[in-house]
N, C-alpha and C. Protein backbone atom coordinates (compact mmCIF):
# COMPACT_ATOMS: atom_id res chain seq x y z
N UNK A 1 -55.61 -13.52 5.03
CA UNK A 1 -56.52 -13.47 6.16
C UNK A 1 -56.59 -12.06 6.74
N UNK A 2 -55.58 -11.41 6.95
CA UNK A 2 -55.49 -9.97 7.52
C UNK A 2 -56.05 -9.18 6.74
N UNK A 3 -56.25 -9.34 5.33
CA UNK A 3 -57.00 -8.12 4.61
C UNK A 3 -58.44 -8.58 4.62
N UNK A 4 -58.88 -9.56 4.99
CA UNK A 4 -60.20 -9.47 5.39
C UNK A 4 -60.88 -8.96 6.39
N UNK A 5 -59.76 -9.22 7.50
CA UNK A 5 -60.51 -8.51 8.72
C UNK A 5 -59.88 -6.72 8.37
N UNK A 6 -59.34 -6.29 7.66
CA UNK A 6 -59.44 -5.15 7.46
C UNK A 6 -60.68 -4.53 6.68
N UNK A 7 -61.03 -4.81 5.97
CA UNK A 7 -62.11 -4.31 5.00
C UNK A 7 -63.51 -4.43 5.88
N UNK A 8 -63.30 -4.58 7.05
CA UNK A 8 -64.70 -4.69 7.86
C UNK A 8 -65.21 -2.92 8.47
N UNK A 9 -66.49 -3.25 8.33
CA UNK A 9 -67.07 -1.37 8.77
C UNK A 9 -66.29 -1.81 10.64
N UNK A 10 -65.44 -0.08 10.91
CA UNK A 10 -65.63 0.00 11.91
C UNK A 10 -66.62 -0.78 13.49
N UNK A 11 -67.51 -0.38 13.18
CA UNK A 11 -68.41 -0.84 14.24
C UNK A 11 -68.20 -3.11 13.97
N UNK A 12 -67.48 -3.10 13.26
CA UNK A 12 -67.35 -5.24 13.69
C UNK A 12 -66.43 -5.39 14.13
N UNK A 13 -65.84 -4.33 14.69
CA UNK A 13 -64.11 -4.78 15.28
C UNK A 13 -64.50 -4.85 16.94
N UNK A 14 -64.31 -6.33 16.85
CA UNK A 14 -64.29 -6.53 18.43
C UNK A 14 -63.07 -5.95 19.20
N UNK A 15 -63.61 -5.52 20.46
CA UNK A 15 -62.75 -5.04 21.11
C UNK A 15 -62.92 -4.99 22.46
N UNK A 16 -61.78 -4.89 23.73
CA UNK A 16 -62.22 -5.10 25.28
C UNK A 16 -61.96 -4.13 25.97
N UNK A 17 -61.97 -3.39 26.65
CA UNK A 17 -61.56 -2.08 27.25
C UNK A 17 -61.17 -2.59 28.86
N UNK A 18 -59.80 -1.80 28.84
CA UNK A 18 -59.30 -2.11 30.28
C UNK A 18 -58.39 -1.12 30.36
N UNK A 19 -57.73 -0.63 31.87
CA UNK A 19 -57.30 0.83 32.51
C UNK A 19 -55.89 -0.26 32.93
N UNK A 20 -55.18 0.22 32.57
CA UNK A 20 -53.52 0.21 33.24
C UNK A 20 -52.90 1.37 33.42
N UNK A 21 -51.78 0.61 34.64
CA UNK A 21 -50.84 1.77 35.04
C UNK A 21 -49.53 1.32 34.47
N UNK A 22 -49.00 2.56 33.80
CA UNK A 22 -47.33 2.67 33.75
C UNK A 22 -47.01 3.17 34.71
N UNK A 23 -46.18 1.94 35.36
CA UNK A 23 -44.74 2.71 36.42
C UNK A 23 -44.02 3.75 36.21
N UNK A 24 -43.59 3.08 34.77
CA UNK A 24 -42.28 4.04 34.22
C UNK A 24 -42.47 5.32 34.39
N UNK A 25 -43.88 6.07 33.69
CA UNK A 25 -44.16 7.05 32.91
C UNK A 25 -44.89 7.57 33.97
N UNK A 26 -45.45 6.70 35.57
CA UNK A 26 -46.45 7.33 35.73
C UNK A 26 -47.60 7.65 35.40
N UNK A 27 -48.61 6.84 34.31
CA UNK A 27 -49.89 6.99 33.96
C UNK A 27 -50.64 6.49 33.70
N UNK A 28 -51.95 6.57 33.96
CA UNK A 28 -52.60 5.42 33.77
C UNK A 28 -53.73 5.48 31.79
N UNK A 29 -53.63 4.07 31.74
CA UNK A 29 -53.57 4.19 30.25
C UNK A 29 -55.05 3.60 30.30
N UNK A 30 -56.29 4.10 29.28
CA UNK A 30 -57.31 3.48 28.51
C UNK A 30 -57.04 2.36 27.42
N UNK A 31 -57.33 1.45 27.68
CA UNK A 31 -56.74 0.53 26.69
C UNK A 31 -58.16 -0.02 25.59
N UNK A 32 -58.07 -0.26 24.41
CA UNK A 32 -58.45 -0.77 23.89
C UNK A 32 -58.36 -2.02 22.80
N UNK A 33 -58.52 -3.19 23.65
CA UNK A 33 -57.76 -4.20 23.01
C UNK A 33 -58.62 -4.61 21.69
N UNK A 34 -57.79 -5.23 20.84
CA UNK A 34 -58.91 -5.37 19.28
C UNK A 34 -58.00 -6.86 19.37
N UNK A 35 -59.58 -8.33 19.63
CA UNK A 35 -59.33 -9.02 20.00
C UNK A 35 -58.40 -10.05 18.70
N UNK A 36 -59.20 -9.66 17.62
CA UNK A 36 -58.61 -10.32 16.06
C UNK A 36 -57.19 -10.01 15.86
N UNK A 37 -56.92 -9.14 16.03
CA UNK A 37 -55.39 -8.63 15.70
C UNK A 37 -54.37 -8.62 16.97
N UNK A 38 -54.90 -8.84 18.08
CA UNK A 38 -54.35 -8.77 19.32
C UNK A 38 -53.06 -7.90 18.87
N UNK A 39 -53.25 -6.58 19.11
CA UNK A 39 -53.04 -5.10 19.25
C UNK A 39 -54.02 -4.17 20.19
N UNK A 40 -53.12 -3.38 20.72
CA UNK A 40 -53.57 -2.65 21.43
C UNK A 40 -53.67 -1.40 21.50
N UNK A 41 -54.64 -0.26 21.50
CA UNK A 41 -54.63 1.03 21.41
C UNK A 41 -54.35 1.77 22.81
N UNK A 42 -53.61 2.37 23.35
CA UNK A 42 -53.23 3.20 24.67
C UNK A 42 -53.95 4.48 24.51
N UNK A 43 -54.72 5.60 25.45
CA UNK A 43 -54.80 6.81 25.50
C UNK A 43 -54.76 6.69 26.71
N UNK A 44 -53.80 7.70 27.07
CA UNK A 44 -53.24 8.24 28.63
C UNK A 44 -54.68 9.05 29.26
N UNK A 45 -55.02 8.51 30.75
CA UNK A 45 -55.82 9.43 30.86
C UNK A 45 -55.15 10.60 31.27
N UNK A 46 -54.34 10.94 31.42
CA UNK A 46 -53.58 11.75 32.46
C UNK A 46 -52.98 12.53 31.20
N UNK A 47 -53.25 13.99 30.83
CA UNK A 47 -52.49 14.74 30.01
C UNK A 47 -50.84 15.07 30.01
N UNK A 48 -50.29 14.88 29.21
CA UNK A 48 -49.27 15.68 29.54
C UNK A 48 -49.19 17.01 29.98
N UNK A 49 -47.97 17.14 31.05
CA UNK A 49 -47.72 18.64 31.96
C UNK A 49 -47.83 19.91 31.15
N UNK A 50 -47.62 19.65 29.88
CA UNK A 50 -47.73 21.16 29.33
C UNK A 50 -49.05 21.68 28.69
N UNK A 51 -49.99 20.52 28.81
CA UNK A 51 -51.31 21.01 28.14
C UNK A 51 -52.45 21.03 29.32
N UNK A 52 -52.95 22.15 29.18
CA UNK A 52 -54.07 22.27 30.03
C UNK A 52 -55.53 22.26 29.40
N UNK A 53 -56.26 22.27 30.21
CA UNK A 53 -58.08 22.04 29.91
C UNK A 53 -58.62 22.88 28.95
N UNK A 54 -58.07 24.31 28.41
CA UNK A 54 -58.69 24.53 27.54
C UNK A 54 -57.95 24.33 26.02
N UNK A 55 -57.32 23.37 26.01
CA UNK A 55 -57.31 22.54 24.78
C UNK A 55 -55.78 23.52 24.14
N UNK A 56 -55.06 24.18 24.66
CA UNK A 56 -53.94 24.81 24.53
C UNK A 56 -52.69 24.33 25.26
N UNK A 57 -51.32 24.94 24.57
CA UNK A 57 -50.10 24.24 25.40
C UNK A 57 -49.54 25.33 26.40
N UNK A 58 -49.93 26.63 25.78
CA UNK A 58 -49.35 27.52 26.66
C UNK A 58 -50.30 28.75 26.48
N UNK A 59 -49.82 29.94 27.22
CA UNK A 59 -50.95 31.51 27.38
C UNK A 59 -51.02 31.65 25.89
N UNK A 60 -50.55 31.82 25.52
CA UNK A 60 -50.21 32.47 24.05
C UNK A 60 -51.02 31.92 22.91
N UNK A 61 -52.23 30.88 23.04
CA UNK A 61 -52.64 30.24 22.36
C UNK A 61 -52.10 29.41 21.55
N UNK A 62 -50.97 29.03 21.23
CA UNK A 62 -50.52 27.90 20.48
C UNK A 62 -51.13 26.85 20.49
N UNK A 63 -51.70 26.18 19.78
CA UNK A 63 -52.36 24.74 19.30
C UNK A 63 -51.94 23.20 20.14
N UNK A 64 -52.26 22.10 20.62
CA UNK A 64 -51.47 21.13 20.99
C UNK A 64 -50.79 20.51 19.30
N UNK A 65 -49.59 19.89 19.81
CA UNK A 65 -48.82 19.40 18.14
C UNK A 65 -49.01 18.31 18.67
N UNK A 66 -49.29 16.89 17.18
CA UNK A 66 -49.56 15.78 17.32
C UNK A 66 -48.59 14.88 18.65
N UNK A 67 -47.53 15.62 18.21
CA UNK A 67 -46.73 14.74 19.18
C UNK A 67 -46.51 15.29 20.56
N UNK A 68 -47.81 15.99 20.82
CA UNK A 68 -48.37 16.40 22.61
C UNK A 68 -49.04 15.13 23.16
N UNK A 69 -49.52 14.56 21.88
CA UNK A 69 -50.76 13.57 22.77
C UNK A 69 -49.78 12.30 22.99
N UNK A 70 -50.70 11.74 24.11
CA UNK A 70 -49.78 10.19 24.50
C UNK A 70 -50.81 8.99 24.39
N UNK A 71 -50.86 8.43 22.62
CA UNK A 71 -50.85 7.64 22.13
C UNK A 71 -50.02 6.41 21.97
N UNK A 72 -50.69 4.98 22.24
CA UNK A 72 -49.73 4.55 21.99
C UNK A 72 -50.01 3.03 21.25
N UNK A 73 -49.86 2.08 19.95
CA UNK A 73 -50.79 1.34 19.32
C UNK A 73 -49.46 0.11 19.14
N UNK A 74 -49.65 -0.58 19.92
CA UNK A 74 -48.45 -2.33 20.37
C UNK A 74 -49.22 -3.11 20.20
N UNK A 75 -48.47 -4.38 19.68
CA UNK A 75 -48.49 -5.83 20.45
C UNK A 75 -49.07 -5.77 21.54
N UNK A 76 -50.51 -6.95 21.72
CA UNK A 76 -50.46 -6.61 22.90
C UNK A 76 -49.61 -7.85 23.66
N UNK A 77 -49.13 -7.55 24.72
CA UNK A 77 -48.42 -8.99 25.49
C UNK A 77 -49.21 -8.66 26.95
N UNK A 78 -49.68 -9.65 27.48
CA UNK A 78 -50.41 -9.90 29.44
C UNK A 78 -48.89 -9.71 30.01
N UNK A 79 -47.84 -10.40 29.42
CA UNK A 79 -47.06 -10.23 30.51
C UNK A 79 -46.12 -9.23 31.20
N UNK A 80 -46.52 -8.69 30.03
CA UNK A 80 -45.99 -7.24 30.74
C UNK A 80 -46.47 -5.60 31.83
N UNK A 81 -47.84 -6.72 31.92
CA UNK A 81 -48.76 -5.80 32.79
C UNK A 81 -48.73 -6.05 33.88
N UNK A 82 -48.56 -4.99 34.95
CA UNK A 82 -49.19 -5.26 36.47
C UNK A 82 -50.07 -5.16 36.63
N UNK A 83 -50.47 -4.17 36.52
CA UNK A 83 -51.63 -3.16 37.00
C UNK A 83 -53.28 -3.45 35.57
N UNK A 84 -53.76 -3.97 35.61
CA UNK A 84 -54.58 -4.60 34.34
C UNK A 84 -56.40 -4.27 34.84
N UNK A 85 -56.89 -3.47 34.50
CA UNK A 85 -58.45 -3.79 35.10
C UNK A 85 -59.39 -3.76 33.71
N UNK A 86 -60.30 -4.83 33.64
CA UNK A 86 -61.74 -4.95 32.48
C UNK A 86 -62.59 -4.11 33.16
N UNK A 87 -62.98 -3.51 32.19
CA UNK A 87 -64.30 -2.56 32.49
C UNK A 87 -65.29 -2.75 31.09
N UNK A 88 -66.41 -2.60 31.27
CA UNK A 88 -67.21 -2.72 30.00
C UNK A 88 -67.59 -0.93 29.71
């Protein structure tokens, strides 16, 4: 059953979009739930402290490294959310 819903074009993957907050971490997360697989995709809106707006980590031009960004792709579980909002 799972390799069927894999072999589907991008654009048939249902999915719900909703904004949470981590306590822990402090941030609030873009969520994108993918309702078939109930998994969840995280992007922080909130950058990490060392990268700024023009797409660099520091003066010196150095590049952001994959493991700058705060990604994050779980299980999803309700019960571990407080903070939960649907947005279309």
């Amino acid at each position: 059953m799972i390799h069927s819903k894999l072999s589907r074009k991008a654009s048939e993957f249902k999915f719900k979009k909703y904004i949470d907050f981590d306590r822990g971490e402090q941030v609030f997360y873009d969520n994108y739930y993918f309702v078939d697989f109930k998994y969840v995709l995280k992007i922080a809106l909130k950058s990490p402290k060392n990268i700024v707006s023009n797409g660099f980590n520091d003066m010196k031009g150095k590049f952001i490294e994959e493991k700058d960004f705060n990604l994050k792709f779980e299980k999803f579980n309700l019960a571990k959310y407080v903070y939960l909002l649907y947005y279309e």
